[in-house]
Protein backbone atom coordinates (compact mmCIF):
# COMPACT_ATOMS: atom_id res chain seq x y z
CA UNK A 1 -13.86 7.30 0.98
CA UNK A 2 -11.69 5.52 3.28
CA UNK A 3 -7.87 5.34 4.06
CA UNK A 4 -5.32 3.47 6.02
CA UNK A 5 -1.59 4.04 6.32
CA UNK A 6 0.74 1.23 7.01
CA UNK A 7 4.14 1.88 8.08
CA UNK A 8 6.84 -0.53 8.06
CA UNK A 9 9.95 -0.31 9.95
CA UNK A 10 13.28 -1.77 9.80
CA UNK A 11 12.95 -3.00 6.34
CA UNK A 12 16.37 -3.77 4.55
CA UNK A 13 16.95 -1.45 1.51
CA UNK A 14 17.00 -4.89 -0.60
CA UNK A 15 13.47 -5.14 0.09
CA UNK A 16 12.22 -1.88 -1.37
CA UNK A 17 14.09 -1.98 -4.46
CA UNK A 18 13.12 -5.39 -4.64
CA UNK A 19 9.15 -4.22 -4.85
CA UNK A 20 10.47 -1.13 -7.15
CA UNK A 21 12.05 -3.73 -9.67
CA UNK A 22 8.45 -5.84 -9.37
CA UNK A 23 5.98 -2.80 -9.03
CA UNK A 24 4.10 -3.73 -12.49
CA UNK A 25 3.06 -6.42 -11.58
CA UNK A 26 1.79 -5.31 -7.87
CA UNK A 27 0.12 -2.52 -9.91
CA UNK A 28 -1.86 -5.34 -11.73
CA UNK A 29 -2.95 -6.70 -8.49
CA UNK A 30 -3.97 -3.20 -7.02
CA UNK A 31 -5.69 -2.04 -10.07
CA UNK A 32 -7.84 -5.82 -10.26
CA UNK A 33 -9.41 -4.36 -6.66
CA UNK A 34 -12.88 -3.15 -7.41
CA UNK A 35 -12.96 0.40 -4.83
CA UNK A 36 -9.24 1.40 -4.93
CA UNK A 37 -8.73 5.16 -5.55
CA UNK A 38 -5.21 5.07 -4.78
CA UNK A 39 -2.74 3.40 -3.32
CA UNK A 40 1.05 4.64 -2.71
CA UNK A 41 4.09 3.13 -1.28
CA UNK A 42 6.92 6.01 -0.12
CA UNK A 43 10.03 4.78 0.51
CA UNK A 44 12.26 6.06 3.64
CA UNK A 45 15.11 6.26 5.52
CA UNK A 46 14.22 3.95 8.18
CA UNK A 47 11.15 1.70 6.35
CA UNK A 48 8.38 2.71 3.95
CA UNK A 49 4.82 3.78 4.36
CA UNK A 50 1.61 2.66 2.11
CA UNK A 51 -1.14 4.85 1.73
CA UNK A 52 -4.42 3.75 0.61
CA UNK A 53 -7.74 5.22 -0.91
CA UNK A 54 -10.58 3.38 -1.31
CA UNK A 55 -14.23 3.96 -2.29
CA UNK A 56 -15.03 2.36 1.36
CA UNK A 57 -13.67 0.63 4.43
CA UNK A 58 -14.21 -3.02 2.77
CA UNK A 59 -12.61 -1.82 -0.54
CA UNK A 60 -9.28 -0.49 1.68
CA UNK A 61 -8.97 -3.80 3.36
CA UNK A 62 -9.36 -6.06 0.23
CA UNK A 63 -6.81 -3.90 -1.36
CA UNK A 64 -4.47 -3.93 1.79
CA UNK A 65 -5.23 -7.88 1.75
CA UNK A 66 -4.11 -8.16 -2.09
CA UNK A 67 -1.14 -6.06 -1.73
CA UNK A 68 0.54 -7.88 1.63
CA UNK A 69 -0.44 -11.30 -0.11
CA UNK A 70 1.41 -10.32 -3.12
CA UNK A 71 4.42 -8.95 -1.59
CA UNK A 72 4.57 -11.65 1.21
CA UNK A 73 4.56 -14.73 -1.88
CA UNK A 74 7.18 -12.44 -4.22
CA UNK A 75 9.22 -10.05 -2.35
CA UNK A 76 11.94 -11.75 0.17
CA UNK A 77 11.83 -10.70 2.98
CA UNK A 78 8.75 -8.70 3.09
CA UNK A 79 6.94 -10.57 5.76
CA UNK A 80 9.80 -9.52 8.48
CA UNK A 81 8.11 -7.12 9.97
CA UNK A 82 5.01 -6.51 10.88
CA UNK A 83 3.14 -2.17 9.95
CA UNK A 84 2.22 0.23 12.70
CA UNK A 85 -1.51 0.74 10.68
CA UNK A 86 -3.57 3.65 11.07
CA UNK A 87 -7.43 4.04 9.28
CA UNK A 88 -10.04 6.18 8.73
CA UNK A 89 -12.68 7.64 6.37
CA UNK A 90 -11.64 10.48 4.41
CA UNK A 91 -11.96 14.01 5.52
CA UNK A 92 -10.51 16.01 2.59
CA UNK A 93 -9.45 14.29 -0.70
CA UNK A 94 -7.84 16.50 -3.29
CA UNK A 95 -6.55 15.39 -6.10
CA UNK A 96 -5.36 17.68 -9.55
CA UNK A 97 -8.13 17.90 -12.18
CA UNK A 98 -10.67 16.71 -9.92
CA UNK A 99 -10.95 20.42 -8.46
């Protein structure tokens, strides 16, 4: 497996409630993405953070790719800032009822 984190900074509260008003349909582009394990977006005081599983590398940055497309053509605003992004393959992966 394979993972990247990308954190965003700066971004106006508008934004993420924006993408939490619009997430179905992100989740339809997400879950289209043959390899994705998982993908989360946290929401914080000062930005928000995606985390993403994939099956491999490729399957991380197709899925990073879909999700930044999406939320660059329908959330306003989105595009303002550009994510500190951090990658790597898995080294532990735990996740309830997979045990």
């Amino acid at each position: 497996m394979f993972s990247t984190v990308r954190r965003y900074l700066g971004m106006k509260p508008a934004v993420a409630a924006e993408l939490e008003r619009k997430k179905a349909d992100l989740i339809d582009v997400l879950l289209a993405t043959p390899g994705l394990v998982s993908y989360e977006l946290v929401r914080t005081r000062d930005g928000m953070f995606a985390v993403t599983v994939c099956s491999d590398e490729a399957s991380a940055m197709e899925t990073n790719r879909r999700a930044a497309a999406w939320m660059s053509a329908h959330i306003p605003g989105f595009g303002a800032s550009m994510p500190e992004v951090w990658s790597g393959p898995v080294t532990v992966h735990v996740e309830r009822g997979t045990e």
